[in-house]
PDB file of N, CA and C in Angstrom:
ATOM      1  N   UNK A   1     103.758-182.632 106.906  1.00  0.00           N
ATOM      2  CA  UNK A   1     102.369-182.917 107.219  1.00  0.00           C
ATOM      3  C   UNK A   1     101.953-182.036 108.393  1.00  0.00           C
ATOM      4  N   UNK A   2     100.493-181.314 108.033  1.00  0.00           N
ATOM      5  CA  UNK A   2     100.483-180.910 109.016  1.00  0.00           C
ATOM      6  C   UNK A   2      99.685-181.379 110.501  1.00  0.00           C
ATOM      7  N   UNK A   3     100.029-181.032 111.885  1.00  0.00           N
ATOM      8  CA  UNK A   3      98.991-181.332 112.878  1.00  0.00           C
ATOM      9  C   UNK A   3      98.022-181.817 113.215  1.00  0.00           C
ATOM     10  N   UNK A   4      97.288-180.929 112.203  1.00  0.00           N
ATOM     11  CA  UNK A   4      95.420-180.939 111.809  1.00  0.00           C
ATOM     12  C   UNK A   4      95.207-181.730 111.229  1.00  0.00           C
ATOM     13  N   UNK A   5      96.317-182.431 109.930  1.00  0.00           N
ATOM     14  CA  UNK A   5      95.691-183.436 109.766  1.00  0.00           C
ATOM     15  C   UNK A   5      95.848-184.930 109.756  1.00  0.00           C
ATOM     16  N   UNK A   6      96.938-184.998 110.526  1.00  0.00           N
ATOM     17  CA  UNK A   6      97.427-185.953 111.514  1.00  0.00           C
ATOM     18  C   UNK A   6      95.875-186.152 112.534  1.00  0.00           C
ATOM     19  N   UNK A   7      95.647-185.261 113.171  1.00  0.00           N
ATOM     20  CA  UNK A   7      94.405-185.347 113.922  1.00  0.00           C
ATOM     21  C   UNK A   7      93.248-185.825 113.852  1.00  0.00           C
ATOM     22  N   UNK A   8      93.039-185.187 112.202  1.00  0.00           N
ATOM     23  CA  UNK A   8      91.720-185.974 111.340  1.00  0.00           C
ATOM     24  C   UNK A   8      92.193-187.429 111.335  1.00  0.00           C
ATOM     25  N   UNK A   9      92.960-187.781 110.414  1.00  0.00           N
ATOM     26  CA  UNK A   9      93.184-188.843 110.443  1.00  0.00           C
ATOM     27  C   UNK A   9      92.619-189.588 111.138  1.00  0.00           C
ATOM     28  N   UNK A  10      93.523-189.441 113.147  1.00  0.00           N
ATOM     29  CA  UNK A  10      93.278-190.094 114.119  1.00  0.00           C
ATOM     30  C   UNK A  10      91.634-190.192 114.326  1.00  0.00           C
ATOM     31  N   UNK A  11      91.424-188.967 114.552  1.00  0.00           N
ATOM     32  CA  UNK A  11      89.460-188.713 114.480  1.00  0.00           C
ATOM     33  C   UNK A  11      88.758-189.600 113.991  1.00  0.00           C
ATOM     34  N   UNK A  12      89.265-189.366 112.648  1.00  0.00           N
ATOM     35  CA  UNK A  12      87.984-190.630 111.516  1.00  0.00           C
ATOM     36  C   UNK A  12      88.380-192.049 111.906  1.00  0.00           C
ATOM     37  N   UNK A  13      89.913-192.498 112.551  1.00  0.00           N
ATOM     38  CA  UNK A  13      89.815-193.248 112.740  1.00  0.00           C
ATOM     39  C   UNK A  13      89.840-194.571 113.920  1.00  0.00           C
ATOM     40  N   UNK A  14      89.556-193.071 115.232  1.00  0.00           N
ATOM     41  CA  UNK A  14      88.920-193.224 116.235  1.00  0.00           C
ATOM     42  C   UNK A  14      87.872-192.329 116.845  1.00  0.00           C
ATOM     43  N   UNK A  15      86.899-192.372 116.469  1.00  0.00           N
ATOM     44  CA  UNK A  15      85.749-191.567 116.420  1.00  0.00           C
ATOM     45  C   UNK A  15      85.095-191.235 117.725  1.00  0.00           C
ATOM     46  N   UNK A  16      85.533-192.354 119.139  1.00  0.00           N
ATOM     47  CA  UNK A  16      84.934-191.909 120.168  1.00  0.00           C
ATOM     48  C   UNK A  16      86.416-191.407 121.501  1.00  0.00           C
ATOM     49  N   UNK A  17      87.232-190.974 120.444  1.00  0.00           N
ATOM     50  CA  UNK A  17      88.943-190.897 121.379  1.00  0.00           C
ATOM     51  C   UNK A  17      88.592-189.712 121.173  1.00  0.00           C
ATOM     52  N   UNK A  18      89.127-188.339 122.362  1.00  0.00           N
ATOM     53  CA  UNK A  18      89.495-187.767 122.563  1.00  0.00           C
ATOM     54  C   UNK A  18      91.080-186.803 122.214  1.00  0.00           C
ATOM     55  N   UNK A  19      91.273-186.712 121.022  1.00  0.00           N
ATOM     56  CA  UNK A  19      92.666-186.800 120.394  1.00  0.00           C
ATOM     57  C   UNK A  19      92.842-185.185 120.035  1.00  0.00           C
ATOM     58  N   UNK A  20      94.392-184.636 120.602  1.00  0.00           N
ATOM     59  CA  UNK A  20      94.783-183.622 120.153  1.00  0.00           C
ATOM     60  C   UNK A  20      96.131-183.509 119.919  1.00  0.00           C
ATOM     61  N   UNK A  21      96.406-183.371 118.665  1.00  0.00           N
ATOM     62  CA  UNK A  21      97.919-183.370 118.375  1.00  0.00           C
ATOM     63  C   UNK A  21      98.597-181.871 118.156  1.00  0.00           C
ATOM     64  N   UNK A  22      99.674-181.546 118.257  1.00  0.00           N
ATOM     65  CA  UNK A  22     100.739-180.559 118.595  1.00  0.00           C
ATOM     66  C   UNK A  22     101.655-180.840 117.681  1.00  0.00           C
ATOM     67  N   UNK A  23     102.619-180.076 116.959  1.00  0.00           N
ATOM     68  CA  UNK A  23     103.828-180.096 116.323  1.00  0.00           C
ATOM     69  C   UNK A  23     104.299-180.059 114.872  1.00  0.00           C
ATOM     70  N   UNK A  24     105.322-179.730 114.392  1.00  0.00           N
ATOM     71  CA  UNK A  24     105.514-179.169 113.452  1.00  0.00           C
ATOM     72  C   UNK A  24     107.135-180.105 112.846  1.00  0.00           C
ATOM     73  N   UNK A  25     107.127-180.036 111.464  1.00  0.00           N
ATOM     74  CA  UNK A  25     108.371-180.471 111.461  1.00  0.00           C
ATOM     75  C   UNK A  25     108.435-182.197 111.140  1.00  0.00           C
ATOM     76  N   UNK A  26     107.637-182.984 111.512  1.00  0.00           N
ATOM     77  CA  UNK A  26     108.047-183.755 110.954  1.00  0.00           C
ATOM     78  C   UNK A  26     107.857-185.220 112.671  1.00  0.00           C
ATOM     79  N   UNK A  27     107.634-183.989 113.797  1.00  0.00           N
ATOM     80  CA  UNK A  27     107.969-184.399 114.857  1.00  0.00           C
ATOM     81  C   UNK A  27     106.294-183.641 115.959  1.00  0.00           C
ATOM     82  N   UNK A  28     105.736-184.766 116.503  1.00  0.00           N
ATOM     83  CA  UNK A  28     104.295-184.458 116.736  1.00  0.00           C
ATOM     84  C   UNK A  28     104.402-185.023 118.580  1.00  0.00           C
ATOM     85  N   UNK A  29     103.562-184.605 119.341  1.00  0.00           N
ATOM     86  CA  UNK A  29     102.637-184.881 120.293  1.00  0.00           C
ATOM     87  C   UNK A  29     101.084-185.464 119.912  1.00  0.00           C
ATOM     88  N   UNK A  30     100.949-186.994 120.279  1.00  0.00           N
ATOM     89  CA  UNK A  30      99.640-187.200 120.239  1.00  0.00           C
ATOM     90  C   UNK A  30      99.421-187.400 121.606  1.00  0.00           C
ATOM     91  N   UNK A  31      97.864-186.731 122.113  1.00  0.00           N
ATOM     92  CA  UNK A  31      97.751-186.566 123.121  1.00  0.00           C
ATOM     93  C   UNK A  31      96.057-187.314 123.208  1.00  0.00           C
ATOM     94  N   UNK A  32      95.878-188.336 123.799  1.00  0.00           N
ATOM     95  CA  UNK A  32      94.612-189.371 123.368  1.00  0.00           C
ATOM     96  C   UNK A  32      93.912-189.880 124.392  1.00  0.00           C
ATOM     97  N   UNK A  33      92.444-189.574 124.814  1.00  0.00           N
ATOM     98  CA  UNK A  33      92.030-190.214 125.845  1.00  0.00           C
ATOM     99  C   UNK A  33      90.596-190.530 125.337  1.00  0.00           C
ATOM    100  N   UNK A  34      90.272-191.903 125.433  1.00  0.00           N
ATOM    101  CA  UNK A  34      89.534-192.669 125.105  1.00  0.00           C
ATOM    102  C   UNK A  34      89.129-194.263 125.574  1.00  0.00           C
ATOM    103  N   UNK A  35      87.935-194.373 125.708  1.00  0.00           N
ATOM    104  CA  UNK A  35      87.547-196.416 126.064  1.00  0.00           C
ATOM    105  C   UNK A  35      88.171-197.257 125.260  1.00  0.00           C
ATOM    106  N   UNK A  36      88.612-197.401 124.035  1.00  0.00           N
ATOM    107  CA  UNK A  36      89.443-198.142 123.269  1.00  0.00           C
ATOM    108  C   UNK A  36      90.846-198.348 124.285  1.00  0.00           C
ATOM    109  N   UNK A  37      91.286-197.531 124.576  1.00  0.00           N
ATOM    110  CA  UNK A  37      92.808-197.867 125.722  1.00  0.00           C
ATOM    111  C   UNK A  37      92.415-198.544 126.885  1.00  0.00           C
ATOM    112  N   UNK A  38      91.362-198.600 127.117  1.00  0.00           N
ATOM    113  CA  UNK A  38      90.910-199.461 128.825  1.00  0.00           C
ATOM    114  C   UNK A  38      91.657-201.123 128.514  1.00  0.00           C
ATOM    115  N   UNK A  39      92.165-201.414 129.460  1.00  0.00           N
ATOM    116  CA  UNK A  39      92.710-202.722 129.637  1.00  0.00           C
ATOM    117  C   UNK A  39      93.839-203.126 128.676  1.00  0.00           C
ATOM    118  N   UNK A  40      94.388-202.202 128.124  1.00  0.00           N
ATOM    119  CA  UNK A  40      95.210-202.145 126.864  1.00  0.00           C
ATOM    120  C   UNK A  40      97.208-201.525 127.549  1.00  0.00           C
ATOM    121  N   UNK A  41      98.116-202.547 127.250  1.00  0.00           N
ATOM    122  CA  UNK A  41      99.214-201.843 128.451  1.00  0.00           C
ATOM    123  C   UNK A  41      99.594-200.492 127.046  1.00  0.00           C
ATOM    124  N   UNK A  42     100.810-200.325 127.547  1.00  0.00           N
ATOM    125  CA  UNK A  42     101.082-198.883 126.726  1.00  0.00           C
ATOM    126  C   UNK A  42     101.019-199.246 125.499  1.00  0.00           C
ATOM    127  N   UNK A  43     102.111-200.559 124.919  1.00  0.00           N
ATOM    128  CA  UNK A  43     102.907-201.124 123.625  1.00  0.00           C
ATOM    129  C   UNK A  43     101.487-201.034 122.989  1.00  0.00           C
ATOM    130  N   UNK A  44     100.437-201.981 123.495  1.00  0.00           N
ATOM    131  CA  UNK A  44      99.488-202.215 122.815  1.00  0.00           C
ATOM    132  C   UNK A  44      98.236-200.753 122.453  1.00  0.00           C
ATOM    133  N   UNK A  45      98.424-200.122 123.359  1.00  0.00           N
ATOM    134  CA  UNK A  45      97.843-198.310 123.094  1.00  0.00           C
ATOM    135  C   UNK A  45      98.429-197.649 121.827  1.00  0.00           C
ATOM    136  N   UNK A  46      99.912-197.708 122.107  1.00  0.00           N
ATOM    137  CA  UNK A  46     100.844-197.551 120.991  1.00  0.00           C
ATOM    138  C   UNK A  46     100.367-197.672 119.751  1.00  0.00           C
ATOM    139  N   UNK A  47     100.364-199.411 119.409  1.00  0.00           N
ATOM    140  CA  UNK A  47      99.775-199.707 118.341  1.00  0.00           C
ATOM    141  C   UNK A  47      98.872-199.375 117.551  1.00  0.00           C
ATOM    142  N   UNK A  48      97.953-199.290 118.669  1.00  0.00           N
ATOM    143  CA  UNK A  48      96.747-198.400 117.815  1.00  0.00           C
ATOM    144  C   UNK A  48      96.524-197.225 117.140  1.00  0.00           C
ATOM    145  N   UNK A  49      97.321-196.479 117.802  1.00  0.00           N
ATOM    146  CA  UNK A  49      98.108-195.295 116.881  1.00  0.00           C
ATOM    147  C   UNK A  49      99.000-195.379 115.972  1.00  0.00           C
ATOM    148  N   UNK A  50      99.335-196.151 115.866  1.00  0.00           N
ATOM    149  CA  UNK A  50     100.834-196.314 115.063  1.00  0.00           C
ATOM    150  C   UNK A  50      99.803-197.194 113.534  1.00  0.00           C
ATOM    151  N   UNK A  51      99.117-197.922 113.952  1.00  0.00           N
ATOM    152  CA  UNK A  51      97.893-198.710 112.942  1.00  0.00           C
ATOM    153  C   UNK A  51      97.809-197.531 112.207  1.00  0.00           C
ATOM    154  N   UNK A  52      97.223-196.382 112.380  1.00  0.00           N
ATOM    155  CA  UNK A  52      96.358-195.456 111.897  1.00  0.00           C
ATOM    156  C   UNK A  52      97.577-194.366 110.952  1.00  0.00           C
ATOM    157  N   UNK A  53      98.953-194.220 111.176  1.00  0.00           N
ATOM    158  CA  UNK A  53     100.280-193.406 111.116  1.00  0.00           C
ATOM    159  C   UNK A  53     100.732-194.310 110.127  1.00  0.00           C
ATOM    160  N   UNK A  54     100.906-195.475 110.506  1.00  0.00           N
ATOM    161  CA  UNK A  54     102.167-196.111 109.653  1.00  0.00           C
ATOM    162  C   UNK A  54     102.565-195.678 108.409  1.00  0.00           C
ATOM    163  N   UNK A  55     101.557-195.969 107.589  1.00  0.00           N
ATOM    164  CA  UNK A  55     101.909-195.336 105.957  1.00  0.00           C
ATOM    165  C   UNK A  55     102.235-194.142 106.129  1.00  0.00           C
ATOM    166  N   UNK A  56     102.489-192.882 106.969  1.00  0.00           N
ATOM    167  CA  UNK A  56     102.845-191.744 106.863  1.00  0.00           C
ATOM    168  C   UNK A  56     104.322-191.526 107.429  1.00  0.00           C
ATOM    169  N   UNK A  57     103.945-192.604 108.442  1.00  0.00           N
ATOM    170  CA  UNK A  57     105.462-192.819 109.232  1.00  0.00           C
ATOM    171  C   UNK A  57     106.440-193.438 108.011  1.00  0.00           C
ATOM    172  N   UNK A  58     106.078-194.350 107.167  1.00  0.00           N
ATOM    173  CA  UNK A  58     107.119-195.019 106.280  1.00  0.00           C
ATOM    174  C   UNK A  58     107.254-193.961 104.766  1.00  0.00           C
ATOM    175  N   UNK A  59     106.821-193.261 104.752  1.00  0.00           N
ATOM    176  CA  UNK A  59     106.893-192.298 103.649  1.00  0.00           C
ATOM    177  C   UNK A  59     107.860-191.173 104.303  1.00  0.00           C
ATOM    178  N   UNK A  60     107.793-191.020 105.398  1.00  0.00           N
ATOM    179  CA  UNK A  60     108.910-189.739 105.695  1.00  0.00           C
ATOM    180  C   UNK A  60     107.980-189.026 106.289  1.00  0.00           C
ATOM    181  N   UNK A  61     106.407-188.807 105.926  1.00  0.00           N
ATOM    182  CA  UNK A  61     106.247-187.489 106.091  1.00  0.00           C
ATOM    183  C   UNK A  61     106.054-186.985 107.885  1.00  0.00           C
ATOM    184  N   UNK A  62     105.737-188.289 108.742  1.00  0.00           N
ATOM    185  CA  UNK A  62     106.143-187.967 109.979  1.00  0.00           C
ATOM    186  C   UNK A  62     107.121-189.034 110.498  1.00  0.00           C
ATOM    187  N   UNK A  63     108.151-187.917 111.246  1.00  0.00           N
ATOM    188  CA  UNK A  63     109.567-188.532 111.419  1.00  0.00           C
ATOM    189  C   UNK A  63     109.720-189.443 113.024  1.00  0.00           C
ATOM    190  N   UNK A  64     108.722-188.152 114.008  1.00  0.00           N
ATOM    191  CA  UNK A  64     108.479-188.837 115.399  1.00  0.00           C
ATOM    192  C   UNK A  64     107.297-188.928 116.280  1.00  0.00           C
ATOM    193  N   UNK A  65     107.047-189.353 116.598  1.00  0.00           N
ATOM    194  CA  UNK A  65     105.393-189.299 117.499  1.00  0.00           C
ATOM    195  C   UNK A  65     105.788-189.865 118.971  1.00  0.00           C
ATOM    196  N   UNK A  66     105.259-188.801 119.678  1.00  0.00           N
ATOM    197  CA  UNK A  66     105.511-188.847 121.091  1.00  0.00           C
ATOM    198  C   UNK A  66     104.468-189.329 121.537  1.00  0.00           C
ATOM    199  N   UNK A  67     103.693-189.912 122.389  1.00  0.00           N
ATOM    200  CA  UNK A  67     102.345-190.158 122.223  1.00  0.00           C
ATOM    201  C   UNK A  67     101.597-190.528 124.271  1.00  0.00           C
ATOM    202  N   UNK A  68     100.975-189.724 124.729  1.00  0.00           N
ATOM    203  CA  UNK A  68     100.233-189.632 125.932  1.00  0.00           C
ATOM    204  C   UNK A  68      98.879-190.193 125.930  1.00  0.00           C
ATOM    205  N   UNK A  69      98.276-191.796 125.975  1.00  0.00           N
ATOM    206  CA  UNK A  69      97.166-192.816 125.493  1.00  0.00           C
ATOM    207  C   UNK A  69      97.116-192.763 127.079  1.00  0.00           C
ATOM    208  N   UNK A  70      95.339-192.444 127.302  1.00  0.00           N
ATOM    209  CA  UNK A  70      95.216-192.922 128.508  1.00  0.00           C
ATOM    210  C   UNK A  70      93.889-193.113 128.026  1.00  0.00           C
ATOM    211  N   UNK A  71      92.996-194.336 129.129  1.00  0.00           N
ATOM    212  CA  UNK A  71      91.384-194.581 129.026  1.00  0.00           C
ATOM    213  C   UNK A  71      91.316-193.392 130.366  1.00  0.00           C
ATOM    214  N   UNK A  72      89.449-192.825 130.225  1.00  0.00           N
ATOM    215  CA  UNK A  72      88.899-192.259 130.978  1.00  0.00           C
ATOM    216  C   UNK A  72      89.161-192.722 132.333  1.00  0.00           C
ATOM    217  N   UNK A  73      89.263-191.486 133.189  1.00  0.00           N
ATOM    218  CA  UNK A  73      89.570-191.692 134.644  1.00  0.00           C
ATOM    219  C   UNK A  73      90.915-192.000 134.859  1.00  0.00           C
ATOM    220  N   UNK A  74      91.305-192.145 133.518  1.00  0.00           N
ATOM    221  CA  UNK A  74      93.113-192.122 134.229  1.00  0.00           C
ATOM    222  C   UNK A  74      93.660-190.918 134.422  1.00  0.00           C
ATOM    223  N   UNK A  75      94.587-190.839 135.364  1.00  0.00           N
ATOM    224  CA  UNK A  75      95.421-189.510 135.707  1.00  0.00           C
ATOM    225  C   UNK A  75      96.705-189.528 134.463  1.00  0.00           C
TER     226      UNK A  75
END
């Protein structure tokens, strides 16, 4: 699978996140900043990505997701 459309994915299915993914192989960087993560600890940031992956994650076609979720104004 590639990057780009790992990305879409995320896009359509967070439309006001800030999302750019990296990687090849099977093995990705999601990199996500958006108001949906405000008040949300990591596990639960996580999730929300992982919501949107799963069926791709359980098919094989992505093997790992590294993932950097922050709300606006975070460092």
């Amino acid at each position: 699978m590639e990057a780009s459309t790992i990305q879409g994915l995320l896009v359509a299915a967070l439309p006001t996140t800030e999302i750019d993914v990296q990687g090849e192989g099977g093995k990705y960087l999601v990199t996500a900043t958006g108001s949906i993560f405000e008040g949300l600890n990591a596990v639960k940031r996580q999730q929300t990505i992982y919501k949107v992956l799963n069926e791709h994650i359980s098919s094989g076609a992505i093997h790992a997701v590294t993932m950097r979720l922050s709300a606006p104004g975070e460092a």
